[in-house]
PDB file of N, CA and C in Angstrom:
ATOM      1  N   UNK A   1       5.502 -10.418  -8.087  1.00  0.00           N
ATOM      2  CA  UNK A   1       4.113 -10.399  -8.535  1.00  0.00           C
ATOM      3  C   UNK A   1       3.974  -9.383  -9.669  1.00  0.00           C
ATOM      4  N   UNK A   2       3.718  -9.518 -10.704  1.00  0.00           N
ATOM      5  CA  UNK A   2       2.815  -8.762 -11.569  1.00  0.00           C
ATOM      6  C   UNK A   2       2.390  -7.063 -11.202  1.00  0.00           C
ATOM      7  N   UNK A   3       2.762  -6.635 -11.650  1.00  0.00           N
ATOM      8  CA  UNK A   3       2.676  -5.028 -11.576  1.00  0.00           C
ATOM      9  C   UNK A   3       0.852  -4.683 -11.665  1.00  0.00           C
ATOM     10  N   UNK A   4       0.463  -4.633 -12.846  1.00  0.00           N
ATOM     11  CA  UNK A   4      -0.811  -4.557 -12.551  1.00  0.00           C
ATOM     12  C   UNK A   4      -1.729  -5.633 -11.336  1.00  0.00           C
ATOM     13  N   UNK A   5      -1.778  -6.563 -11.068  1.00  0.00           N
ATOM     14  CA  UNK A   5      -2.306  -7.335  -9.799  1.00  0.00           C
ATOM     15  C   UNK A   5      -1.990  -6.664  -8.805  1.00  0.00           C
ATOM     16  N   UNK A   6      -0.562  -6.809  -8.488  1.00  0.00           N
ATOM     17  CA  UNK A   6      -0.055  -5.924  -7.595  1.00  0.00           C
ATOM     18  C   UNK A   6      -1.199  -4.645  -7.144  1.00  0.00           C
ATOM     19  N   UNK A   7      -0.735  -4.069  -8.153  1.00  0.00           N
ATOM     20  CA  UNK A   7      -1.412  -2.637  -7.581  1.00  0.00           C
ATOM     21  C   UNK A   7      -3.017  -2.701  -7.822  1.00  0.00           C
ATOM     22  N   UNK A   8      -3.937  -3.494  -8.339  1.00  0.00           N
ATOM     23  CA  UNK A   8      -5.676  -3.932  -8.019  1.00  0.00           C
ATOM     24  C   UNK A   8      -5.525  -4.684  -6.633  1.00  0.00           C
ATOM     25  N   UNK A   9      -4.665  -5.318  -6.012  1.00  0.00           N
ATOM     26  CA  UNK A   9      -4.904  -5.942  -4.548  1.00  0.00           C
ATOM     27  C   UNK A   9      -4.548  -4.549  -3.160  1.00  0.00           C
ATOM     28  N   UNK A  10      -3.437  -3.930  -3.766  1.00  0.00           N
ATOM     29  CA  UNK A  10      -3.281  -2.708  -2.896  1.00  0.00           C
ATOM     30  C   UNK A  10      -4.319  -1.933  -3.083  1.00  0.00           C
ATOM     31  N   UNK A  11      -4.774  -1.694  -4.321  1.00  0.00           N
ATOM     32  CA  UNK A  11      -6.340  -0.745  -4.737  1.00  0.00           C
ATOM     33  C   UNK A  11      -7.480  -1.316  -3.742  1.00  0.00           C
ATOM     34  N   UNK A  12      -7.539  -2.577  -3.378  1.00  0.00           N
ATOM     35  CA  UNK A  12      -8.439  -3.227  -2.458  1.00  0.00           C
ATOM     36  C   UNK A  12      -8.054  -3.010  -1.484  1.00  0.00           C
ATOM     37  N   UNK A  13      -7.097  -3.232  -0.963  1.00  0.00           N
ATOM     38  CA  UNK A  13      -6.626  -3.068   0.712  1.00  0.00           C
ATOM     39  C   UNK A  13      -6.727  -1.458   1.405  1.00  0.00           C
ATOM     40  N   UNK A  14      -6.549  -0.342  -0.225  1.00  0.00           N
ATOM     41  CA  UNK A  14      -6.243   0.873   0.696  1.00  0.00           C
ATOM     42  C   UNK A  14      -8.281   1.978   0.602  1.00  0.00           C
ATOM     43  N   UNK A  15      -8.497   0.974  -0.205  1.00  0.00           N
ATOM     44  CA  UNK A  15     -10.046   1.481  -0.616  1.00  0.00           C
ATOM     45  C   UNK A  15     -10.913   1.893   0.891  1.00  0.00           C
ATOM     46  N   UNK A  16     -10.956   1.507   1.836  1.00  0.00           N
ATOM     47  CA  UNK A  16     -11.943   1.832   2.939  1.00  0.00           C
ATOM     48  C   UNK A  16     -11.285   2.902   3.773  1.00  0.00           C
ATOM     49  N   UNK A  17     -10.116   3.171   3.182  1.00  0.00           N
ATOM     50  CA  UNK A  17      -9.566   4.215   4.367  1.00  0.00           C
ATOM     51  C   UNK A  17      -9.247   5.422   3.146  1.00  0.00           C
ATOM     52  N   UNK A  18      -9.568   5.384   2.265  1.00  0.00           N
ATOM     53  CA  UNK A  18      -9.013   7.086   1.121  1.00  0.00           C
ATOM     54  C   UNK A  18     -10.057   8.122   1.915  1.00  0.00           C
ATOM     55  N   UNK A  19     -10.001   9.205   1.272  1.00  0.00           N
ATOM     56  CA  UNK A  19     -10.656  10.199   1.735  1.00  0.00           C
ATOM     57  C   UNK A  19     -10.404  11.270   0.371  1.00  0.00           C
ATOM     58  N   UNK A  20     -10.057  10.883  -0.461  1.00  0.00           N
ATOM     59  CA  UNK A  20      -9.909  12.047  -2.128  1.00  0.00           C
ATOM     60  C   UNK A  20     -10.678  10.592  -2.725  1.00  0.00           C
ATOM     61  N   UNK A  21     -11.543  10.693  -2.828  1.00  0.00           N
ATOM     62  CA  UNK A  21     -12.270   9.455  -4.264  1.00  0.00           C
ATOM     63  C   UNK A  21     -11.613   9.458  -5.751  1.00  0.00           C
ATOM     64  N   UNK A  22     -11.556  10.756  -5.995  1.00  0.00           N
ATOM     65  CA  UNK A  22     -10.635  11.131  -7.320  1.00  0.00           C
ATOM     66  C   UNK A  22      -9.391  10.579  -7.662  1.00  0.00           C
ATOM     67  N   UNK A  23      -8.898  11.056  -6.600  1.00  0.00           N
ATOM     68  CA  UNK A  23      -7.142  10.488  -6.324  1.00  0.00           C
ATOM     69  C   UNK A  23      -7.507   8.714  -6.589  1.00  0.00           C
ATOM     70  N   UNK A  24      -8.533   8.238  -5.366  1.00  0.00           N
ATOM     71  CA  UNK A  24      -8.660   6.852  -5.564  1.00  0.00           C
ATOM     72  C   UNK A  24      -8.766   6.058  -7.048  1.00  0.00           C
ATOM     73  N   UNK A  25      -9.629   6.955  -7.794  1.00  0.00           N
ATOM     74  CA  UNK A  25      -9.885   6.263  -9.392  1.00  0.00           C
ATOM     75  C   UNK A  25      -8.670   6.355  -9.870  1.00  0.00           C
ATOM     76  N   UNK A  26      -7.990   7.259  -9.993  1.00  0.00           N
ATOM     77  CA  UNK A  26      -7.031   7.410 -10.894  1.00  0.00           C
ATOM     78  C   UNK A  26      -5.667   6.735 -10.050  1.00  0.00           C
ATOM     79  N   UNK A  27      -5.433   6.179  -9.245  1.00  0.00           N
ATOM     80  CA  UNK A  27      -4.487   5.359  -8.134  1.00  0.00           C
ATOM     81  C   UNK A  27      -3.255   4.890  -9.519  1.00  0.00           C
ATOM     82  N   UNK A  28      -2.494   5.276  -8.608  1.00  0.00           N
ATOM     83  CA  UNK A  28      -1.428   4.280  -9.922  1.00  0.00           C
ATOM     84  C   UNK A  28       0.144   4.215  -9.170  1.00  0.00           C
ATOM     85  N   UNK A  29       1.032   3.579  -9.780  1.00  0.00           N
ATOM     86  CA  UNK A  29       2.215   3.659  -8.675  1.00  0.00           C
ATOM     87  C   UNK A  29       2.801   4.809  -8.384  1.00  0.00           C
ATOM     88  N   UNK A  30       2.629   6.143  -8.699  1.00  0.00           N
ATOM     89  CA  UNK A  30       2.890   7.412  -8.114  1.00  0.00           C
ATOM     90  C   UNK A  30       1.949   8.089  -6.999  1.00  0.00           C
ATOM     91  N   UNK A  31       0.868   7.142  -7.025  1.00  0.00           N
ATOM     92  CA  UNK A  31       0.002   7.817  -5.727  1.00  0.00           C
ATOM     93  C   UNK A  31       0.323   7.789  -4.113  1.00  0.00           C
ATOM     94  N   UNK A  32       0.438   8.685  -3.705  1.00  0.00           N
ATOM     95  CA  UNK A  32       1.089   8.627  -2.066  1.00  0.00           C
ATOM     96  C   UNK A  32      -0.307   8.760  -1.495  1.00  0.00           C
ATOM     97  N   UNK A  33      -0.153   7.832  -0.280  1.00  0.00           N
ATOM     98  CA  UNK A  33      -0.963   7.578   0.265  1.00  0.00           C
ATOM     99  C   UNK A  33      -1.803   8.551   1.171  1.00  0.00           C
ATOM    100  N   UNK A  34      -0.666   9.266   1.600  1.00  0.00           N
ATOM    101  CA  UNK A  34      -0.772  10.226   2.500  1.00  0.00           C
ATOM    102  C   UNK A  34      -1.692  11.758   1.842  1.00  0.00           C
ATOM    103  N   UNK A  35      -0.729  12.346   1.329  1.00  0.00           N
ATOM    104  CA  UNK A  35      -0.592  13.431   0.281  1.00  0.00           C
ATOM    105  C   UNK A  35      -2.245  13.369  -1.215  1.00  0.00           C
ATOM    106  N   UNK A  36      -1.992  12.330  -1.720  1.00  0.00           N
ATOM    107  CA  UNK A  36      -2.839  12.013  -2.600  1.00  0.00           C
ATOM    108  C   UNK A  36      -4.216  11.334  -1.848  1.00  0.00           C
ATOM    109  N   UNK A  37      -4.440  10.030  -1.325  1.00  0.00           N
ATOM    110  CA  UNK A  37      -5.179   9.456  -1.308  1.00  0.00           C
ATOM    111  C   UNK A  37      -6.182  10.466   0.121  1.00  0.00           C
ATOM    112  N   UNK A  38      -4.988  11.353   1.407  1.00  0.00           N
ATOM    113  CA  UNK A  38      -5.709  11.524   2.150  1.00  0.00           C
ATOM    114  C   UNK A  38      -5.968  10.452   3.449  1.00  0.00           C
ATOM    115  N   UNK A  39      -5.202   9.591   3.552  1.00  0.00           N
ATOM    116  CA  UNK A  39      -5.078   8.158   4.570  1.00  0.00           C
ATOM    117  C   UNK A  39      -4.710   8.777   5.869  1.00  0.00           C
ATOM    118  N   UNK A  40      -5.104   9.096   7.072  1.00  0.00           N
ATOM    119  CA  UNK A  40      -4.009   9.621   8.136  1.00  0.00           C
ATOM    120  C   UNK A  40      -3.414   8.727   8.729  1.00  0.00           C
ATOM    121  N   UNK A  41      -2.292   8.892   9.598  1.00  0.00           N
ATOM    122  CA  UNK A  41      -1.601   8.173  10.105  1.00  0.00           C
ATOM    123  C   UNK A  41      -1.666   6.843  10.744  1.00  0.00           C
ATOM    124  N   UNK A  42      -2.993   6.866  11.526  1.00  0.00           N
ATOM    125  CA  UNK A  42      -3.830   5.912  12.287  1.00  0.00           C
ATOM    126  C   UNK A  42      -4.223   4.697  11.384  1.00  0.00           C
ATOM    127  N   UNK A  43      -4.259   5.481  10.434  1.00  0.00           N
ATOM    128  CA  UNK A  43      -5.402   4.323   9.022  1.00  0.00           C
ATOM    129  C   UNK A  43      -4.359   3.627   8.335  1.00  0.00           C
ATOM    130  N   UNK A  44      -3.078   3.984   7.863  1.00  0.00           N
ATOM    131  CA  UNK A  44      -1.758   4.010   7.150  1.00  0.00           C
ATOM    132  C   UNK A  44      -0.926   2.573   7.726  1.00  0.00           C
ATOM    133  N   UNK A  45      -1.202   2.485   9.281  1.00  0.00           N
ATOM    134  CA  UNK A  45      -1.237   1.985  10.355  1.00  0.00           C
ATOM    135  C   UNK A  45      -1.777   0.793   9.886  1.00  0.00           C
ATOM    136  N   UNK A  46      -3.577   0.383   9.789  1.00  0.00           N
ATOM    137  CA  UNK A  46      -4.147  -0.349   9.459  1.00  0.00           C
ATOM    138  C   UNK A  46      -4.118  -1.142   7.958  1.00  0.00           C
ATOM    139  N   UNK A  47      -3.381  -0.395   7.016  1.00  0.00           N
ATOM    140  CA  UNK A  47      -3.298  -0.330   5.561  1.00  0.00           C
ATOM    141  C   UNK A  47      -1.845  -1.651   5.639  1.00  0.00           C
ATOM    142  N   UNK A  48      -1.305  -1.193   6.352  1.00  0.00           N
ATOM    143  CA  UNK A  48      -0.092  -1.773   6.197  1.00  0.00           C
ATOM    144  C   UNK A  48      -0.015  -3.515   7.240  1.00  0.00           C
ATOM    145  N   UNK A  49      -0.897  -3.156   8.012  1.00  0.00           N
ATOM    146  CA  UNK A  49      -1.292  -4.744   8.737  1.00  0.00           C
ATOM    147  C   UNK A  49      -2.348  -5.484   7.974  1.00  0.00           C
ATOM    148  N   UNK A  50      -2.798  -4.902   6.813  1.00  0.00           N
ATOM    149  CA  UNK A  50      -3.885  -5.271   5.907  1.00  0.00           C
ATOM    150  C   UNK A  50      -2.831  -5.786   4.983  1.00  0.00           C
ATOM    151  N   UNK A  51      -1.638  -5.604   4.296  1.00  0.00           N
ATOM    152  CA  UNK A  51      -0.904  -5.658   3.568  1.00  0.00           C
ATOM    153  C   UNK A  51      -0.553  -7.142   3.800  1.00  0.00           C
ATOM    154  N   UNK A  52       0.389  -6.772   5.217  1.00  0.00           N
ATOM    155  CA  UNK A  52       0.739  -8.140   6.063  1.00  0.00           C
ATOM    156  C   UNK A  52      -0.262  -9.394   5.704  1.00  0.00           C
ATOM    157  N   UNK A  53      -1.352  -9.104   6.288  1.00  0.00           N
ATOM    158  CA  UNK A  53      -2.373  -9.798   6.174  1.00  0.00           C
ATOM    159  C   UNK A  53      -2.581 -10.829   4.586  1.00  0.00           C
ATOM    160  N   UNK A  54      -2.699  -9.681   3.859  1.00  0.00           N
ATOM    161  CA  UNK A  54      -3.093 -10.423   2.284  1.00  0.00           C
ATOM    162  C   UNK A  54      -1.910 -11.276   1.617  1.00  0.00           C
ATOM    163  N   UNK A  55      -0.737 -10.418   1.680  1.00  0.00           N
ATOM    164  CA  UNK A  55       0.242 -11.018   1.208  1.00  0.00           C
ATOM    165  C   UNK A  55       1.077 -11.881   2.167  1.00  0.00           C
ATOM    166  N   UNK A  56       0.626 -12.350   3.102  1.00  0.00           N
ATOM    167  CA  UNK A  56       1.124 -13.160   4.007  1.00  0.00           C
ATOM    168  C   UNK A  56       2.678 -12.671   4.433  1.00  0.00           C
ATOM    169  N   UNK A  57       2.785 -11.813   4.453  1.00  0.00           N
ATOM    170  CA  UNK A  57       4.450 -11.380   4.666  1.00  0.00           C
ATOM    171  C   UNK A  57       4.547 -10.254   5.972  1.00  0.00           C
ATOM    172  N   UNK A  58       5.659 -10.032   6.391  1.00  0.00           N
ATOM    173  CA  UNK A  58       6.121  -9.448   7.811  1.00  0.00           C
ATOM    174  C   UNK A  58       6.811  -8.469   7.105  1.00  0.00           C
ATOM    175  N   UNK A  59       6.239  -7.175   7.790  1.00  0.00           N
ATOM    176  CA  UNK A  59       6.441  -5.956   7.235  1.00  0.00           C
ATOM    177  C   UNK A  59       7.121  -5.063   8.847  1.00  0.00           C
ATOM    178  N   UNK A  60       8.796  -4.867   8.450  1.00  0.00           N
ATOM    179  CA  UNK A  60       9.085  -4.322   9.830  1.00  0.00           C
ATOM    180  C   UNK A  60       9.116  -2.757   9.955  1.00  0.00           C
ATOM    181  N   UNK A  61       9.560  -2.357  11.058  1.00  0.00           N
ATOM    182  CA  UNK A  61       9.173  -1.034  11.221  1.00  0.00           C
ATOM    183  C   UNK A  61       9.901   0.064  10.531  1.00  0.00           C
ATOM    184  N   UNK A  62      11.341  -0.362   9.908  1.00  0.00           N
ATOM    185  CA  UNK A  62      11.710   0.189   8.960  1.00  0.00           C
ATOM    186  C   UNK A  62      11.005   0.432   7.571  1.00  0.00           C
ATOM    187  N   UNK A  63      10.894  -0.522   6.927  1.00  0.00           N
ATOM    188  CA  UNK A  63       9.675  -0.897   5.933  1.00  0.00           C
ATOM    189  C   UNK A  63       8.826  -0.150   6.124  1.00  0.00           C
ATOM    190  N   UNK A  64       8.023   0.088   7.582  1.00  0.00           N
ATOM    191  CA  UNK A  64       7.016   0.587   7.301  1.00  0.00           C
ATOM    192  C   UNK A  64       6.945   2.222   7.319  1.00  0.00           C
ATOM    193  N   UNK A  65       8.041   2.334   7.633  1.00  0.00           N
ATOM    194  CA  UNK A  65       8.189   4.479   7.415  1.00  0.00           C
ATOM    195  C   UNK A  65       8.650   4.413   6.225  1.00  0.00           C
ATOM    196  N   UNK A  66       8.830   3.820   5.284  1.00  0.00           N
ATOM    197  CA  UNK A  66       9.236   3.841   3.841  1.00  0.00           C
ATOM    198  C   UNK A  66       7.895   3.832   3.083  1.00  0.00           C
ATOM    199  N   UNK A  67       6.595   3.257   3.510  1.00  0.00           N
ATOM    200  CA  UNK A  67       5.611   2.256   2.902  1.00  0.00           C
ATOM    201  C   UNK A  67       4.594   4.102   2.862  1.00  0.00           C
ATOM    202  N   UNK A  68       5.009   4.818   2.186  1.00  0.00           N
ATOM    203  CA  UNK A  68       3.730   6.314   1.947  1.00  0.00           C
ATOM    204  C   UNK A  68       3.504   6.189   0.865  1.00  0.00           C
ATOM    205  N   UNK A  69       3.780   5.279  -0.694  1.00  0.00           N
ATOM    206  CA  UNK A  69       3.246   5.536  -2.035  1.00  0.00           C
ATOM    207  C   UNK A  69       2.688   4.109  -2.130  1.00  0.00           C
ATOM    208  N   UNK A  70       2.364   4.223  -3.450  1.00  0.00           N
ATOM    209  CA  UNK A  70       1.628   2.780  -3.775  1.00  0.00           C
ATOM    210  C   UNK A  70       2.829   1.921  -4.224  1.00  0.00           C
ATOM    211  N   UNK A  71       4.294   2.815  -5.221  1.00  0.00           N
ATOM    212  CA  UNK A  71       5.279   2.568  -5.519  1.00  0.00           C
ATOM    213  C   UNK A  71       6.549   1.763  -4.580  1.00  0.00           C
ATOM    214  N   UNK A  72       6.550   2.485  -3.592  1.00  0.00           N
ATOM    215  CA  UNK A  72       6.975   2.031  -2.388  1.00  0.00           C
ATOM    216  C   UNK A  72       6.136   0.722  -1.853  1.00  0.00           C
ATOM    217  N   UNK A  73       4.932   0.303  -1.282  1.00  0.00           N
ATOM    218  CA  UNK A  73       4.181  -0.508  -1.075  1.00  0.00           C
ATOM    219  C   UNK A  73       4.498  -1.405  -2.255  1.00  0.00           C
ATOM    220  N   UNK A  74       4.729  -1.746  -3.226  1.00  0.00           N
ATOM    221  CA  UNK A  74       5.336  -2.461  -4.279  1.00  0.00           C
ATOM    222  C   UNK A  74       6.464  -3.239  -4.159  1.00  0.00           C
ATOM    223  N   UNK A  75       7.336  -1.932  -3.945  1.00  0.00           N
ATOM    224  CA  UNK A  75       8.782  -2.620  -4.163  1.00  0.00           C
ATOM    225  C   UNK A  75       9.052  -3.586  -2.724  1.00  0.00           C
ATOM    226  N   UNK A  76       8.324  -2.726  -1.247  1.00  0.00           N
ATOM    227  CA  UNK A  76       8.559  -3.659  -0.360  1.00  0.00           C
ATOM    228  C   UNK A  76       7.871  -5.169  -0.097  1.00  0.00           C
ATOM    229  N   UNK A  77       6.693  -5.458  -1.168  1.00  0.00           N
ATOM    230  CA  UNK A  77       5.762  -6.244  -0.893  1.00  0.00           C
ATOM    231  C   UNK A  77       6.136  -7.237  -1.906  1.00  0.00           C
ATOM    232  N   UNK A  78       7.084  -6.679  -2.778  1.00  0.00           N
ATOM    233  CA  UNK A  78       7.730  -8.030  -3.887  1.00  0.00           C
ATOM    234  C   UNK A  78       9.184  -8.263  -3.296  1.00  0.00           C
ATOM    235  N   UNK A  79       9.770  -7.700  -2.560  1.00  0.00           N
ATOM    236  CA  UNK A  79      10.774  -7.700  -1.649  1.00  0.00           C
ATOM    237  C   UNK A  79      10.800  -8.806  -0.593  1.00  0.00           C
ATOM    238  N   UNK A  80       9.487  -8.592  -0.098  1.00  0.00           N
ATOM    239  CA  UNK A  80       9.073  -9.535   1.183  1.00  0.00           C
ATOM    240  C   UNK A  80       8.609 -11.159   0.709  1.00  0.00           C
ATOM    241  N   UNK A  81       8.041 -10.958  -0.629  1.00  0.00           N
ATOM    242  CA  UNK A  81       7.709 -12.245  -1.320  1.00  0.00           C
ATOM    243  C   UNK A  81       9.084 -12.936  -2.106  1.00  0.00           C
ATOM    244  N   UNK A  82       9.508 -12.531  -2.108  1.00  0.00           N
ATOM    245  CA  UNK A  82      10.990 -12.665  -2.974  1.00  0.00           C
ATOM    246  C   UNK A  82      11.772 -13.561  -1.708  1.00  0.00           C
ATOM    247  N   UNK A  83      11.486 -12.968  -0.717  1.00  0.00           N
ATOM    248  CA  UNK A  83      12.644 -13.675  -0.069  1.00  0.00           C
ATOM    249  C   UNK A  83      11.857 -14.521   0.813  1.00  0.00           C
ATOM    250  N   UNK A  84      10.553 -14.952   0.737  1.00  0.00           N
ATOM    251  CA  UNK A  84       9.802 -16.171   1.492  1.00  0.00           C
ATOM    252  C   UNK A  84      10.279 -17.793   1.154  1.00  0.00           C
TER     253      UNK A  84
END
């Protein structure tokens, strides 16, 4: 998928759970979710079954302790589409 799309559909998916608004505007593939955006663990949780969700793809539990940047969330989410 497209780098910019890409990261406006993750900009949608991770929008109800940020907690830095700032961090949120300026989002780009170096933003960690955690660290930057402010997401806690619980929500990170939800972000990533939201992921599942949009991009129709199965995100395993390896994947998902990798999945803390927007960069990361990228590479595994064109990873997962790649091989559908």
């Amino acid at each position: 998928m497209e780098k910019q799309a890409l990261i406006a559909k993750l900009k949608t998916i991770v929008e109800p759970y940020i907690q830095d608004e700032d961090a949120f505007k300026s989002l780009s593939e170096n933003t960690d979710f955690v660290k930057d955006l402010k997401i806690n663990s619980a929500n990170l949780v939800d972000v990533i079954l939201d992921v599942e969700d949009v991009f129709d793809i199965r995100i395993e539990n390896v994947d998902m302790e990798k999945m803390l940047s927007v960069k990361a969330a990228m590479d595994i989410v064109n990873e997962k589409l790649a091989a559908k």
